[in-house]
PDB file of N, CA and C in Angstrom:
ATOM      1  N   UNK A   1      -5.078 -12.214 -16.111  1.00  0.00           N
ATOM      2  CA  UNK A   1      -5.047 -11.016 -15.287  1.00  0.00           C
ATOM      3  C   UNK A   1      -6.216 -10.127 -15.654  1.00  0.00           C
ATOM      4  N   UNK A   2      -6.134  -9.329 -14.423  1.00  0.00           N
ATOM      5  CA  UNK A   2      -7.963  -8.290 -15.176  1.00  0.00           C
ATOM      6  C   UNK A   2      -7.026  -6.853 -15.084  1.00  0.00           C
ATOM      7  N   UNK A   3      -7.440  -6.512 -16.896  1.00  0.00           N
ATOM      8  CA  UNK A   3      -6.812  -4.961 -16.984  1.00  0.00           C
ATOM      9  C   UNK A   3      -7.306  -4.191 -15.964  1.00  0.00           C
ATOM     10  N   UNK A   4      -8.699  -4.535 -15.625  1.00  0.00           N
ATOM     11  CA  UNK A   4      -8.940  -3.180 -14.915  1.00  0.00           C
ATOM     12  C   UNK A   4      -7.842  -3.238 -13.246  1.00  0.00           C
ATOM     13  N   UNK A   5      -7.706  -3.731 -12.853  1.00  0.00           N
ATOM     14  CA  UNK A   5      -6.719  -4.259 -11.510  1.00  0.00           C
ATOM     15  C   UNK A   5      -5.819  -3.821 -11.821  1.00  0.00           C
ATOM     16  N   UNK A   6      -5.251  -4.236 -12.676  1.00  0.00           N
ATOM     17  CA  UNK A   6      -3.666  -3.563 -13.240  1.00  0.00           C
ATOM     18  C   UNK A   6      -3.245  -1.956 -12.980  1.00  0.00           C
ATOM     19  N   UNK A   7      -4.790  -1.902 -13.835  1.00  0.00           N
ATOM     20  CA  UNK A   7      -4.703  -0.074 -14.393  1.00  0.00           C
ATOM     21  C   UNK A   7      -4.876   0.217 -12.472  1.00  0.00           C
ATOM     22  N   UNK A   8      -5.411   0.146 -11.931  1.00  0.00           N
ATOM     23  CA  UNK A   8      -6.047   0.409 -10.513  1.00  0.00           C
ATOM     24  C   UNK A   8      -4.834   0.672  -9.790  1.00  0.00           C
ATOM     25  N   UNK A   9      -4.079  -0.870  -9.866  1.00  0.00           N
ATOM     26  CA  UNK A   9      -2.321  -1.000  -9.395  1.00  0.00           C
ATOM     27  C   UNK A   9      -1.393   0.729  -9.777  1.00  0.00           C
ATOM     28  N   UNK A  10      -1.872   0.451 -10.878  1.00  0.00           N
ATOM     29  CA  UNK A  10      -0.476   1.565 -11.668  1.00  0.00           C
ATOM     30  C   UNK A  10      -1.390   3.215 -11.161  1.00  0.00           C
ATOM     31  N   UNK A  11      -2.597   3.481 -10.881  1.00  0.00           N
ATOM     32  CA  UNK A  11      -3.125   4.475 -10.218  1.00  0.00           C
ATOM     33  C   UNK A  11      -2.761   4.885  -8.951  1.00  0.00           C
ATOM     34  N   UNK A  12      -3.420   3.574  -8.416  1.00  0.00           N
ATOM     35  CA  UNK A  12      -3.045   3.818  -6.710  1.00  0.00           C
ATOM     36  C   UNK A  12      -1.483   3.853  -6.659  1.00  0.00           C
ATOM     37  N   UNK A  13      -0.592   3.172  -6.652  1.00  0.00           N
ATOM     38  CA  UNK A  13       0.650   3.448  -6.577  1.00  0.00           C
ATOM     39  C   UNK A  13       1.560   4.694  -6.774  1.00  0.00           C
ATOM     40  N   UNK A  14       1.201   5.343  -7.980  1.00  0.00           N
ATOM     41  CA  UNK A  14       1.699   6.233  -8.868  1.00  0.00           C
ATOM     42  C   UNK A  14       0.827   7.295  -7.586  1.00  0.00           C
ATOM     43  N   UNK A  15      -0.109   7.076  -7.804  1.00  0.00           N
ATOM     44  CA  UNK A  15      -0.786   8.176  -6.909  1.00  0.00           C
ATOM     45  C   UNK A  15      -0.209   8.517  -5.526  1.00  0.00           C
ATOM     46  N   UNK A  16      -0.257   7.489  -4.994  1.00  0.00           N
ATOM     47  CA  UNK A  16       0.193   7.350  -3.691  1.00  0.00           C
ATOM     48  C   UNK A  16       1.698   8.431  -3.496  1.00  0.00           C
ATOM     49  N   UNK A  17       2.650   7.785  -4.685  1.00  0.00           N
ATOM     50  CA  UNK A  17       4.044   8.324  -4.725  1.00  0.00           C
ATOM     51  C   UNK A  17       3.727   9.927  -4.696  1.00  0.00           C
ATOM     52  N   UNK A  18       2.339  10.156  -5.596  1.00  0.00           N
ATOM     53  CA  UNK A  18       2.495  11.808  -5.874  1.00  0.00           C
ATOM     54  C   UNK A  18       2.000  12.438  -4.574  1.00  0.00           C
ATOM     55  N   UNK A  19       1.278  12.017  -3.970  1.00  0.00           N
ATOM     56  CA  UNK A  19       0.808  12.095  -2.880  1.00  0.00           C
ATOM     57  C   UNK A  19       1.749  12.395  -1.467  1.00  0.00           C
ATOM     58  N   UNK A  20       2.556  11.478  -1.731  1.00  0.00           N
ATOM     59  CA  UNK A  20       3.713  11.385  -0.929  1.00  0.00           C
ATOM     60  C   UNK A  20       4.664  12.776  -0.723  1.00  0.00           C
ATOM     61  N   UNK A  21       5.090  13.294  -2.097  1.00  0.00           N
ATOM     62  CA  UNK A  21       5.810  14.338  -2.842  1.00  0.00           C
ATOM     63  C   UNK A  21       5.188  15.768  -2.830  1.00  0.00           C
ATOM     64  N   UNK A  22       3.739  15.501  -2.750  1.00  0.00           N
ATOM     65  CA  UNK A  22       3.257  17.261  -2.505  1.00  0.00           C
ATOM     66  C   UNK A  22       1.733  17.277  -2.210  1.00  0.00           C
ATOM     67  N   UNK A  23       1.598  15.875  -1.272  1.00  0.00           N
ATOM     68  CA  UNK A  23       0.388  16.253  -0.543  1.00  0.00           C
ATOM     69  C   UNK A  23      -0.918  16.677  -1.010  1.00  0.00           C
ATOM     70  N   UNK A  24      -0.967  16.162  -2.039  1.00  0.00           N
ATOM     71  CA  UNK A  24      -2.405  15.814  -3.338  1.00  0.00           C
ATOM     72  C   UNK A  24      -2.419  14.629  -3.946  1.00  0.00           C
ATOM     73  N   UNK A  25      -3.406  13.843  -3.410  1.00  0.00           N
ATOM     74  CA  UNK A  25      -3.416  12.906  -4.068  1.00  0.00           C
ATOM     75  C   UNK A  25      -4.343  13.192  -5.525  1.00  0.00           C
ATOM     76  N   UNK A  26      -3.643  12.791  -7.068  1.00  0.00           N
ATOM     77  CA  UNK A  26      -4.245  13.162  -8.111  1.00  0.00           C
ATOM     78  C   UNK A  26      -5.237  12.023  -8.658  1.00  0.00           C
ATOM     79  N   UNK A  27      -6.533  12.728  -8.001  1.00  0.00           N
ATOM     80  CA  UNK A  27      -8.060  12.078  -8.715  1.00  0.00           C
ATOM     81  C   UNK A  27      -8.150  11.739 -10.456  1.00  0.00           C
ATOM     82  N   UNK A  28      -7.464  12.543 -11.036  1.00  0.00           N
ATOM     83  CA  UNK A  28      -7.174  12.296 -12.514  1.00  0.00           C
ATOM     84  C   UNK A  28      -5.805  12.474 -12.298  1.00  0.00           C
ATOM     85  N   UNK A  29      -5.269  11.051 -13.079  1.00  0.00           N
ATOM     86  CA  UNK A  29      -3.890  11.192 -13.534  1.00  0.00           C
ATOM     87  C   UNK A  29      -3.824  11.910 -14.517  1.00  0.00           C
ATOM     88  N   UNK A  30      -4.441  12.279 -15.640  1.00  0.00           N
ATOM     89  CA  UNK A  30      -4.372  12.815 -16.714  1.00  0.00           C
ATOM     90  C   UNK A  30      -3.441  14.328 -16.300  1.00  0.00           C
ATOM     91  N   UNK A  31      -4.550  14.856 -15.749  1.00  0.00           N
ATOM     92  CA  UNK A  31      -3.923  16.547 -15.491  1.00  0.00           C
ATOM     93  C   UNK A  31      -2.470  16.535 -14.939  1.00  0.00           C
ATOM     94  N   UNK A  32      -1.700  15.067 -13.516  1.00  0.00           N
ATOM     95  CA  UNK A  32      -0.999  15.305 -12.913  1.00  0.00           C
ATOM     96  C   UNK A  32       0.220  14.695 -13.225  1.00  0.00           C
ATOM     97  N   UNK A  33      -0.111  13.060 -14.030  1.00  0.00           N
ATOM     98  CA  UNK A  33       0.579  12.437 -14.141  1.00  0.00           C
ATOM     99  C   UNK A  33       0.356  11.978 -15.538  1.00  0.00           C
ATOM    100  N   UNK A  34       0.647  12.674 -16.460  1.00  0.00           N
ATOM    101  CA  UNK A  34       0.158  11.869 -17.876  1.00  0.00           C
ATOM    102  C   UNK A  34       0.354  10.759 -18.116  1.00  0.00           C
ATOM    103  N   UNK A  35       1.989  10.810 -17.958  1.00  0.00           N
ATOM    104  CA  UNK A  35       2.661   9.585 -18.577  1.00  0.00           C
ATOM    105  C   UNK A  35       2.433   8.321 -18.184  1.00  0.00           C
ATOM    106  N   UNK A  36       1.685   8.491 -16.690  1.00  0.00           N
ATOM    107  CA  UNK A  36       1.121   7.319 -15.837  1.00  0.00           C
ATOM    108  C   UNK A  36       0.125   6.604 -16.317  1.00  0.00           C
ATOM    109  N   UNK A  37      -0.953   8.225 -16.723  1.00  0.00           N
ATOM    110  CA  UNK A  37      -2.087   7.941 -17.455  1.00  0.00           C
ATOM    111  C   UNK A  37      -2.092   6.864 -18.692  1.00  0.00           C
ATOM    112  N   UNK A  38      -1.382   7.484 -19.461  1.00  0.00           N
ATOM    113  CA  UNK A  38      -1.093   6.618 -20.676  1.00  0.00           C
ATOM    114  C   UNK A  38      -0.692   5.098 -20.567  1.00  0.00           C
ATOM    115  N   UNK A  39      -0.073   5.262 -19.729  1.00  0.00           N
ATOM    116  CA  UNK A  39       0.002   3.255 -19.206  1.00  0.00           C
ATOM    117  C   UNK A  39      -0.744   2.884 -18.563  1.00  0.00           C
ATOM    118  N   UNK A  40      -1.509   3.358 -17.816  1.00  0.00           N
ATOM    119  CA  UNK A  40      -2.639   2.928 -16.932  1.00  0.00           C
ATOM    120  C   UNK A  40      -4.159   2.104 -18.399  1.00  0.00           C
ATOM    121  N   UNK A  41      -4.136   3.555 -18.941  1.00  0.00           N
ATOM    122  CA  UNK A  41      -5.032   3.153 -19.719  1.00  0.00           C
ATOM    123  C   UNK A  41      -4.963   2.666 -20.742  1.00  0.00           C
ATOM    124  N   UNK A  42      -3.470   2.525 -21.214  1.00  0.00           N
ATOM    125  CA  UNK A  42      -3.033   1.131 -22.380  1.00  0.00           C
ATOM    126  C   UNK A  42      -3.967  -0.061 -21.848  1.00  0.00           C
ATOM    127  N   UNK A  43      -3.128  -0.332 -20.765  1.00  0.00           N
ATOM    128  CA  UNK A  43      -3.341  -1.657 -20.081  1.00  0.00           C
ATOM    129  C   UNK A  43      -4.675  -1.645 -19.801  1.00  0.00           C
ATOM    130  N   UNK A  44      -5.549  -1.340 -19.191  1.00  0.00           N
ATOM    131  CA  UNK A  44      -7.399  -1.216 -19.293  1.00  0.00           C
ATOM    132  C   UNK A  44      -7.503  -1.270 -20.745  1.00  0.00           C
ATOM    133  N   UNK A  45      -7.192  -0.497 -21.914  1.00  0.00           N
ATOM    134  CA  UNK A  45      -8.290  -0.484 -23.217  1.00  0.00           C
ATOM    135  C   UNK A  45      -7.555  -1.919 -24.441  1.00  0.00           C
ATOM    136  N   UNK A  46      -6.181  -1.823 -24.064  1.00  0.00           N
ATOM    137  CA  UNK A  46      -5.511  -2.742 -24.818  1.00  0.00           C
ATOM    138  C   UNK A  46      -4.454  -3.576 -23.860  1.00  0.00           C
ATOM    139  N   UNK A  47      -5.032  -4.856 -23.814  1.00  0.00           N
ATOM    140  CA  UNK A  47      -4.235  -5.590 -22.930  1.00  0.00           C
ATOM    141  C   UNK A  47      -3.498  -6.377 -23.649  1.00  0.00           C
ATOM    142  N   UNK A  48      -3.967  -6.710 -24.978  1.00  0.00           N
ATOM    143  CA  UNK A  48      -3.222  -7.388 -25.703  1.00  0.00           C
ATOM    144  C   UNK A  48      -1.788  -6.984 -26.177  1.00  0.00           C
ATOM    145  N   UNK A  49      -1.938  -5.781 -25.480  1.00  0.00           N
ATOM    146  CA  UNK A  49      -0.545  -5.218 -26.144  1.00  0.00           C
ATOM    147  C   UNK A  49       0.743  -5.971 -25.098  1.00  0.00           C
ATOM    148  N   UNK A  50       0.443  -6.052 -23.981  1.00  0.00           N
ATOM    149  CA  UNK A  50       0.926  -7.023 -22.847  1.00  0.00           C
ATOM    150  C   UNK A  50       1.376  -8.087 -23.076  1.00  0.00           C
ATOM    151  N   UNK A  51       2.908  -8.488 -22.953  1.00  0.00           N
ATOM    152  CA  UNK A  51       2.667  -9.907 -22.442  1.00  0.00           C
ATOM    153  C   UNK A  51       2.435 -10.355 -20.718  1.00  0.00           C
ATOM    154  N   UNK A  52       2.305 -11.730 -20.645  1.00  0.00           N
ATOM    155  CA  UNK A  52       1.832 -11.805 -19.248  1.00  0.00           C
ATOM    156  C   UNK A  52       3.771 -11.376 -17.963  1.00  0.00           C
ATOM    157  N   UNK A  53       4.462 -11.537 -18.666  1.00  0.00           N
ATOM    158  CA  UNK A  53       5.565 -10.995 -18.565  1.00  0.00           C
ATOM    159  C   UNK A  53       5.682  -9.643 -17.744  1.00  0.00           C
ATOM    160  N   UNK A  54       5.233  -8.742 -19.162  1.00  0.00           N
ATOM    161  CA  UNK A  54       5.375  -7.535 -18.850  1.00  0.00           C
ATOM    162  C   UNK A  54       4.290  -6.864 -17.237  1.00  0.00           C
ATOM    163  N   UNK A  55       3.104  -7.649 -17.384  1.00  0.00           N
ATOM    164  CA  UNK A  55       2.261  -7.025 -16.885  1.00  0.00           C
ATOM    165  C   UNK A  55       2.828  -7.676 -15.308  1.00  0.00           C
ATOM    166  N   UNK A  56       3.767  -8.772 -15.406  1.00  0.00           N
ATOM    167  CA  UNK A  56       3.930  -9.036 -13.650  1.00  0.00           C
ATOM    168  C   UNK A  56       5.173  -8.064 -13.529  1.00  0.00           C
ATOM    169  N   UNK A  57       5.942  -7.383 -14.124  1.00  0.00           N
ATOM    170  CA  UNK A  57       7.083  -6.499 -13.937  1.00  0.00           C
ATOM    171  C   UNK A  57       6.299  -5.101 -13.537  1.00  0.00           C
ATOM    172  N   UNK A  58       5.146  -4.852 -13.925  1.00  0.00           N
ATOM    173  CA  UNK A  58       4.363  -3.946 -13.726  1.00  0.00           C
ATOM    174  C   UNK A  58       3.838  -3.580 -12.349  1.00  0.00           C
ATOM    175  N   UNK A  59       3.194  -4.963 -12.321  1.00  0.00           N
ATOM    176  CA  UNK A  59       2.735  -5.297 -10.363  1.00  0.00           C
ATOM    177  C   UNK A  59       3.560  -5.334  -9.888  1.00  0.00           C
ATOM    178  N   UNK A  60       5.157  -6.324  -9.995  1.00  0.00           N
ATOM    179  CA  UNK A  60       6.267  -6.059  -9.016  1.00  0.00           C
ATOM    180  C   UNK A  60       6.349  -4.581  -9.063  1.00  0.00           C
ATOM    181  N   UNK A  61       7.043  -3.189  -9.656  1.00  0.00           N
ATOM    182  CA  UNK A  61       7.128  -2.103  -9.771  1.00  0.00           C
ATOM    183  C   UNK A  61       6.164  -1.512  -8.907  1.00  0.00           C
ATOM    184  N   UNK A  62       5.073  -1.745  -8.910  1.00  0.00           N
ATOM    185  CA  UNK A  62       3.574  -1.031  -8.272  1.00  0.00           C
ATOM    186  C   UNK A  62       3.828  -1.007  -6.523  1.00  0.00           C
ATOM    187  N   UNK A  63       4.122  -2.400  -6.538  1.00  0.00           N
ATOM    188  CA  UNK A  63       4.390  -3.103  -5.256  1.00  0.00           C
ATOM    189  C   UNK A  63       5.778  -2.581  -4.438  1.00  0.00           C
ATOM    190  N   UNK A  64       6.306  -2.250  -5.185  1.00  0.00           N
ATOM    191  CA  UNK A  64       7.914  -2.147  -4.775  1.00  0.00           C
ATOM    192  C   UNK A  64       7.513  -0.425  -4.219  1.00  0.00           C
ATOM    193  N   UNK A  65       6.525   0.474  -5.468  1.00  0.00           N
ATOM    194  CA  UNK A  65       6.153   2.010  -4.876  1.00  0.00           C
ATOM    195  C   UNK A  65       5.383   2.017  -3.632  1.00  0.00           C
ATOM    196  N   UNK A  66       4.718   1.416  -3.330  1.00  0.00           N
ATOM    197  CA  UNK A  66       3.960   1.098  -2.301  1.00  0.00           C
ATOM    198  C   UNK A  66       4.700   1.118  -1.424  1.00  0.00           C
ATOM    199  N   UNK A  67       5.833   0.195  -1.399  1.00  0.00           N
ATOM    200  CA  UNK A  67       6.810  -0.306  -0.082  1.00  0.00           C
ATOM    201  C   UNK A  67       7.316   0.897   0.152  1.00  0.00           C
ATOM    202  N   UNK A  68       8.185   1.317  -0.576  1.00  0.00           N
ATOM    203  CA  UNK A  68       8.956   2.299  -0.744  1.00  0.00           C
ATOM    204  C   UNK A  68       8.368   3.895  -0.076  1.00  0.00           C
ATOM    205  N   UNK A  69       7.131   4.248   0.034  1.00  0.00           N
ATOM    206  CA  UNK A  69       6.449   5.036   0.314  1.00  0.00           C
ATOM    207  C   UNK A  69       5.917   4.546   1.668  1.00  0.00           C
ATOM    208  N   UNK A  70       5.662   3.678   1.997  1.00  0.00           N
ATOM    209  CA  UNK A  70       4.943   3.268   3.662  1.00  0.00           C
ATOM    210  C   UNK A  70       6.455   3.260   4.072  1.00  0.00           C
ATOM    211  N   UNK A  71       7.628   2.550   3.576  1.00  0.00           N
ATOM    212  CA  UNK A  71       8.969   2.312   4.789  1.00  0.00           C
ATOM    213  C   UNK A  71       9.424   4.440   4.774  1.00  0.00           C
ATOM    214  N   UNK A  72       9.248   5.335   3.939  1.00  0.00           N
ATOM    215  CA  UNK A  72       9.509   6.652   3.971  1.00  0.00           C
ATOM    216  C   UNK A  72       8.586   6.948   5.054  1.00  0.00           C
ATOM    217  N   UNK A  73       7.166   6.795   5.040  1.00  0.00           N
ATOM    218  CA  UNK A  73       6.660   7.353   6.102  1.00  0.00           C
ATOM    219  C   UNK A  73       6.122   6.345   7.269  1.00  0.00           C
ATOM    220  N   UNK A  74       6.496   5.381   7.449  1.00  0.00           N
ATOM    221  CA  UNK A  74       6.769   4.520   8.519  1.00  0.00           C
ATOM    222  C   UNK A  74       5.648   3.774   8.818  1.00  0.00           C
ATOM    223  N   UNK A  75       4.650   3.954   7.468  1.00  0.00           N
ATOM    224  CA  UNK A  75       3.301   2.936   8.079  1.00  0.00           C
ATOM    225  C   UNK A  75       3.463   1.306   7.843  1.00  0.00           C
ATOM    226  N   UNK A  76       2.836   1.350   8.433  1.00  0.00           N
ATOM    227  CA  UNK A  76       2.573  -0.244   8.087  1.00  0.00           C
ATOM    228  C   UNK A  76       1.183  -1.048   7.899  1.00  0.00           C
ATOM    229  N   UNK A  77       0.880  -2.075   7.880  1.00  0.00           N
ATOM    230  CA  UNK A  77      -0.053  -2.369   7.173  1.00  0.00           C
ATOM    231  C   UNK A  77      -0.662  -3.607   8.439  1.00  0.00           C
ATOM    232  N   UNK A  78      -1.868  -2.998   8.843  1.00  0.00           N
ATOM    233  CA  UNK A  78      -2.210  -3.761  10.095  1.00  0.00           C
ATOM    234  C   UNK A  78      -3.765  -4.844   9.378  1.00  0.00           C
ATOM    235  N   UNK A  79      -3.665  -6.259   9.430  1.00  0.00           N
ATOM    236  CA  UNK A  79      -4.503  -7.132   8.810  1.00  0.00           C
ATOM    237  C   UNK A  79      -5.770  -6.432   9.893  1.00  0.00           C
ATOM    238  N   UNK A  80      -5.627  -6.558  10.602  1.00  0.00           N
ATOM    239  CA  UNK A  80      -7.233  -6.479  12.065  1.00  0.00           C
ATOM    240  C   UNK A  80      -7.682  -5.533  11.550  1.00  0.00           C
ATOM    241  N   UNK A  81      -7.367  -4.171  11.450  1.00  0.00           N
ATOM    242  CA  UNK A  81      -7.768  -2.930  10.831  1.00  0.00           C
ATOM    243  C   UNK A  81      -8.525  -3.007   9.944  1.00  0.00           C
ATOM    244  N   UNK A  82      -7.655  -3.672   9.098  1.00  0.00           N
ATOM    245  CA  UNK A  82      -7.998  -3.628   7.277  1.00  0.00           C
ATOM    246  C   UNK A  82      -9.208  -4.433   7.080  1.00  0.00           C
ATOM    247  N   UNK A  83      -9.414  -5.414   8.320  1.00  0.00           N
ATOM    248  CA  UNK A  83     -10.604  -6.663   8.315  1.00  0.00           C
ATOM    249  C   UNK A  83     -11.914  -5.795   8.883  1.00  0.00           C
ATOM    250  N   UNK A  84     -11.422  -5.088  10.010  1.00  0.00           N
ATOM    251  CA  UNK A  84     -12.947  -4.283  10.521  1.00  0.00           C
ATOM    252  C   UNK A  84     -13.120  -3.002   9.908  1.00  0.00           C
ATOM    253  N   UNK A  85     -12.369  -2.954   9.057  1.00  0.00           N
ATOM    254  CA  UNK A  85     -12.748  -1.980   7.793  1.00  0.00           C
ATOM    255  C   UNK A  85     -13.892  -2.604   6.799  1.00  0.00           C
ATOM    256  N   UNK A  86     -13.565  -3.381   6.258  1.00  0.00           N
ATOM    257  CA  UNK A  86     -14.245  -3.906   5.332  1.00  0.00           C
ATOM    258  C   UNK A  86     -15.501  -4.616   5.858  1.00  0.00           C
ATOM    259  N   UNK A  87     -15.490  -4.914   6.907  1.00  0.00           N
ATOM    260  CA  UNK A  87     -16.899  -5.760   7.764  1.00  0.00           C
ATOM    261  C   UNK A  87     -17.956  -3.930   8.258  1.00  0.00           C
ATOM    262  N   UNK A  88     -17.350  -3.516   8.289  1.00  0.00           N
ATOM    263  CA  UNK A  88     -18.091  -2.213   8.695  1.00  0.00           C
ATOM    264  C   UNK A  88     -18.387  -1.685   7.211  1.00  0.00           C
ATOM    265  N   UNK A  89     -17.624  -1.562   6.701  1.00  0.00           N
ATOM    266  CA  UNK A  89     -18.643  -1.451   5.279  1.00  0.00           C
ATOM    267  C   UNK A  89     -19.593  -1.885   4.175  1.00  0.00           C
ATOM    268  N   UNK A  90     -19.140  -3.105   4.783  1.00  0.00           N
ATOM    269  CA  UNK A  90     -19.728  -4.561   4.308  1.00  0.00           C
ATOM    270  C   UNK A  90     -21.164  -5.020   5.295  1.00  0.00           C
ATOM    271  N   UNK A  91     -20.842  -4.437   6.597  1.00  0.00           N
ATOM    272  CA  UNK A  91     -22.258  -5.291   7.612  1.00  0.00           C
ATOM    273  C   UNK A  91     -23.583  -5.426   7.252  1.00  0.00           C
ATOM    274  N   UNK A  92     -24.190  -4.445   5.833  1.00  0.00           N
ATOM    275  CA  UNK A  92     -25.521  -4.400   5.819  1.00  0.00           C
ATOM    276  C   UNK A  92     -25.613  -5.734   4.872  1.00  0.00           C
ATOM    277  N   UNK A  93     -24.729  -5.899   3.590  1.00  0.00           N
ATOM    278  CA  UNK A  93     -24.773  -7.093   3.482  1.00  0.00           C
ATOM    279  C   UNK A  93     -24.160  -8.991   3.804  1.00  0.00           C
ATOM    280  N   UNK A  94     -23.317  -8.715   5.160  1.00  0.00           N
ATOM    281  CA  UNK A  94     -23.194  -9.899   5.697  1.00  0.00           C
ATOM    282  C   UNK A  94     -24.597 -10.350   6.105  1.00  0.00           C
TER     283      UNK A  94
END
């Protein structure tokens, strides 16, 4: 697994939730979400502390906030979108 993905997972998610709750999404977890912080950046500086175990209970959890937050506000997740997103940001080097 790559810590940095993980830590990214446990950001965006966590973020997302706070986001959800009072309409700021927090650019530093530190100031908003410590406790997030602190696991975010376990997992980035010390991965060994992980087993491969722990770290998929982590992504399920991440995954499950995600859901949990798009089925509250009713989005959903459109592939076509998400594809001419990335080709439009991507076109200068295709």
């Amino acid at each position: 697994f790559s810590p940095k993905n993980v830590c990214q997972m446990i950001r965006l998610s966590r973020g997302l939730q706070f986001f959800q709750d009072t309409g700021i999404f927090p650019l530093d977890l530190k100031d908003h979400l410590p406790e997030v912080w602190e696991l975010a950046y376990e997992v980035k500086t010390q991965p060994e502390n992980f087993s491969v175990k722990q770290i998929d209970k982590i992504c399920i959890e991440c995954l499950a906030q995600v859901d949990k937050v798009e089925d509250r506000l009713g989005w959903t997740f459109d592939t076509n979108t998400a594809v001419d997103i990335m080709k439009s940001a991507y076109k200068e080097y295709l």
